[in-house]
N, C-alpha and C. Protein backbone atom coordinates (compact mmCIF):
# COMPACT_ATOMS: atom_id res chain seq x y z
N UNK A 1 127.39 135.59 84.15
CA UNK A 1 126.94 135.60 85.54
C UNK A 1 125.56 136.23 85.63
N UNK A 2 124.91 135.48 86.81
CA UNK A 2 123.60 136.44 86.61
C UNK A 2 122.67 135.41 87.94
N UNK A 3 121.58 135.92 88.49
CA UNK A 3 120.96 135.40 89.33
C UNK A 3 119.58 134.30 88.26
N UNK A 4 119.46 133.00 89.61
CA UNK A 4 118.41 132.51 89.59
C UNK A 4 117.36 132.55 90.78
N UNK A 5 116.27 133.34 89.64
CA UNK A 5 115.20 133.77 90.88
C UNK A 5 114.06 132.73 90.59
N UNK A 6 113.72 132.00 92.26
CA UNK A 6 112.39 131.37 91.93
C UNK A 6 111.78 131.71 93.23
N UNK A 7 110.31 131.41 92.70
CA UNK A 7 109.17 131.86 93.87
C UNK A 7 108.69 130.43 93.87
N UNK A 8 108.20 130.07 95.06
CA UNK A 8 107.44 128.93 95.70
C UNK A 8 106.07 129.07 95.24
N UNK A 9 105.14 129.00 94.33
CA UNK A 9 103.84 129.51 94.06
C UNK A 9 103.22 129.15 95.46
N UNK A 10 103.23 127.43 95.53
CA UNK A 10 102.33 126.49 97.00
C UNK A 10 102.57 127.86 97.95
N UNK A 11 103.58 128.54 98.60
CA UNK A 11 104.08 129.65 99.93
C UNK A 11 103.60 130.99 99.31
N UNK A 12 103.18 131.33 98.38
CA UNK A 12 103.27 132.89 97.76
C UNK A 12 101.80 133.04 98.01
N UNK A 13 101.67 134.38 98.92
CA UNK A 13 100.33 134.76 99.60
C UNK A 13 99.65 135.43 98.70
N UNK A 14 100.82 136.20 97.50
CA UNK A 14 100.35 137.21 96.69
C UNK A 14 99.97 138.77 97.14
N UNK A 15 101.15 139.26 98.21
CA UNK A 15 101.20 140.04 98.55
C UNK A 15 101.62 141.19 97.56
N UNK A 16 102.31 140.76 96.74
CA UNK A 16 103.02 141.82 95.76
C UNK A 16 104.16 142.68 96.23
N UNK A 17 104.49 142.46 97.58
CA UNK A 17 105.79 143.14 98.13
C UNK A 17 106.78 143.25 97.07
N UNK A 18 107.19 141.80 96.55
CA UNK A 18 108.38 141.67 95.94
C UNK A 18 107.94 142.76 94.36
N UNK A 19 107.35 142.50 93.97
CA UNK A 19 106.95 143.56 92.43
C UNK A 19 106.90 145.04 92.81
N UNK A 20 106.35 145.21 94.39
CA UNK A 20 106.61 146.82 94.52
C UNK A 20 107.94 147.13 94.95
N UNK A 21 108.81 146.53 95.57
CA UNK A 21 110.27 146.81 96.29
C UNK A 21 111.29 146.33 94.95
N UNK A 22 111.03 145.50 94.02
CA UNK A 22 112.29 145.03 93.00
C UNK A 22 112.27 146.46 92.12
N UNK A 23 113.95 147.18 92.33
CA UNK A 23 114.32 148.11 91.47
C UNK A 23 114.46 147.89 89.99
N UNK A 24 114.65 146.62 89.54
CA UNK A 24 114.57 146.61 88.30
C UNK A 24 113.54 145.72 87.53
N UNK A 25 112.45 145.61 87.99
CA UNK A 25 110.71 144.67 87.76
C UNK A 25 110.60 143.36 87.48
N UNK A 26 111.83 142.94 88.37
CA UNK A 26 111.93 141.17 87.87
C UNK A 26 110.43 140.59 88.18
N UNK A 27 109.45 141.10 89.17
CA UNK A 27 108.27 140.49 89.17
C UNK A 27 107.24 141.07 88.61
N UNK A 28 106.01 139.99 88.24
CA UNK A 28 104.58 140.56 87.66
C UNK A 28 104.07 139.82 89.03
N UNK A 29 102.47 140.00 88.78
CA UNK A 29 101.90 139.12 89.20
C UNK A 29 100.86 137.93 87.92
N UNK A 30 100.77 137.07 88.61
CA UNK A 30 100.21 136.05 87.37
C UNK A 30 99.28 134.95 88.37
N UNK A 31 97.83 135.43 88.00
CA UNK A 31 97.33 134.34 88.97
C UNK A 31 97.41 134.64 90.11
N UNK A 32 97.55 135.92 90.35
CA UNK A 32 97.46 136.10 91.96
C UNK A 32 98.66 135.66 92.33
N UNK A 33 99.48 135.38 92.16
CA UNK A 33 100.89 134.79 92.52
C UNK A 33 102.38 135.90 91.69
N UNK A 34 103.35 135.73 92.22
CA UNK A 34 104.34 136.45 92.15
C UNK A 34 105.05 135.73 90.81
N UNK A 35 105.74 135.93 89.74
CA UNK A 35 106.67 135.13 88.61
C UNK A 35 107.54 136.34 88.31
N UNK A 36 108.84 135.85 88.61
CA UNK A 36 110.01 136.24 88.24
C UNK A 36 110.02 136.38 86.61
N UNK A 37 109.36 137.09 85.87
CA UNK A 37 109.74 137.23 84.33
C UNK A 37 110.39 137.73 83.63
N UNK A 38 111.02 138.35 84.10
CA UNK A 38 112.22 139.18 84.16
C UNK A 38 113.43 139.01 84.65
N UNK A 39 113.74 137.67 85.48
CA UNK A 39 114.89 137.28 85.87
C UNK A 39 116.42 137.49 85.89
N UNK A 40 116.41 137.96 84.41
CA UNK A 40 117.79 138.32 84.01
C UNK A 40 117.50 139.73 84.30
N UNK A 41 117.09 140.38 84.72
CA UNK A 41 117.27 141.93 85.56
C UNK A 41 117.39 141.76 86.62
N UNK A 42 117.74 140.28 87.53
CA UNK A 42 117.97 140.65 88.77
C UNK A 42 119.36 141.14 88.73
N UNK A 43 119.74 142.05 90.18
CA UNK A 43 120.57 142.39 90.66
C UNK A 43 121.15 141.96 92.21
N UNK A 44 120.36 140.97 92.31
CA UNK A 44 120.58 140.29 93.41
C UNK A 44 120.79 140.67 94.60
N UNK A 45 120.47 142.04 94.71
CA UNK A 45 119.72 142.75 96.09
C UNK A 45 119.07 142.09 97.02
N UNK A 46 118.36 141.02 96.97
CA UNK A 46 117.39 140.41 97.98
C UNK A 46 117.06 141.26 98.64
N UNK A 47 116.30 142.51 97.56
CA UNK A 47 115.47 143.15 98.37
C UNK A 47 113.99 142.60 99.03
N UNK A 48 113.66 141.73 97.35
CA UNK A 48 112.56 140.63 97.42
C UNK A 48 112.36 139.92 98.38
N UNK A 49 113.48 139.24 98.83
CA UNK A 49 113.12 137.92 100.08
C UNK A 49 113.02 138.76 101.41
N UNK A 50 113.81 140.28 101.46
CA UNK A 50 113.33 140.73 103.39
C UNK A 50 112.25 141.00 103.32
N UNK A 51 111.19 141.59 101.95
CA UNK A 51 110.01 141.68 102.06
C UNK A 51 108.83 140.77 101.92
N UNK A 52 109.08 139.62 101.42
CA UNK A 52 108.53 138.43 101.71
C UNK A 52 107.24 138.25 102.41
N UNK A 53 106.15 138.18 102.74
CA UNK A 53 105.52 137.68 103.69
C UNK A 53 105.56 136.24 103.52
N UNK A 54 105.18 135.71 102.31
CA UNK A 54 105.06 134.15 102.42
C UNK A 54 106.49 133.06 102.78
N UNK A 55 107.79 134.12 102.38
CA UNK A 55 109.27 133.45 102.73
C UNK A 55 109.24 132.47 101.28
N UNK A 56 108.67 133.32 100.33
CA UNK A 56 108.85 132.05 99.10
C UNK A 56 109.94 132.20 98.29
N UNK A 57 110.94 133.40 98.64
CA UNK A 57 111.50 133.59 97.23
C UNK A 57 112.96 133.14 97.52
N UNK A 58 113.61 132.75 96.87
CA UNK A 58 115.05 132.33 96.82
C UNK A 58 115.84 133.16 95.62
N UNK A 59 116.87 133.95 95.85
CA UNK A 59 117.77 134.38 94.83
C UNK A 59 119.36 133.30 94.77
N UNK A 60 119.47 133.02 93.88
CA UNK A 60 121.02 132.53 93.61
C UNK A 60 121.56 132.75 92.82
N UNK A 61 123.17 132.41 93.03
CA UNK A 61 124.07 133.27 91.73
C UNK A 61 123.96 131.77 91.03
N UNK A 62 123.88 132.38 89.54
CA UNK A 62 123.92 131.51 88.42
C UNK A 62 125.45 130.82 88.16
């Protein structure tokens, strides 16, 4: 079991919300844009998506 995290690059403002609020560093930034590289450390908090500005991120259970 485990989450699938994706970011919308086209919607991602590159705020970095989600890389400063994720407790366990599922995000970098790359390109000015947000990438889940770390994926398998989510914990599926969706802490990421209330902080959102662009509304790009989707978490789901695997």
């Amino acid at each position: 079991m485990g989450y699938q995290v994706t970011v919308d690059v086209d919607k991602c403002i590159g705020c970095e919300q989600c890389v400063n609020v994720c407790p366990t560093g599922v995000y970098e930034m790359k390109d000015d844009k947000s990438d889940p590289v770390n994926e398998d450390e989510c914990l599926g908090c969706e802490s990421c998506i209330e902080v959102c500005e662009g509304h790009c991120i989707t978490v789901e259970e695997r």
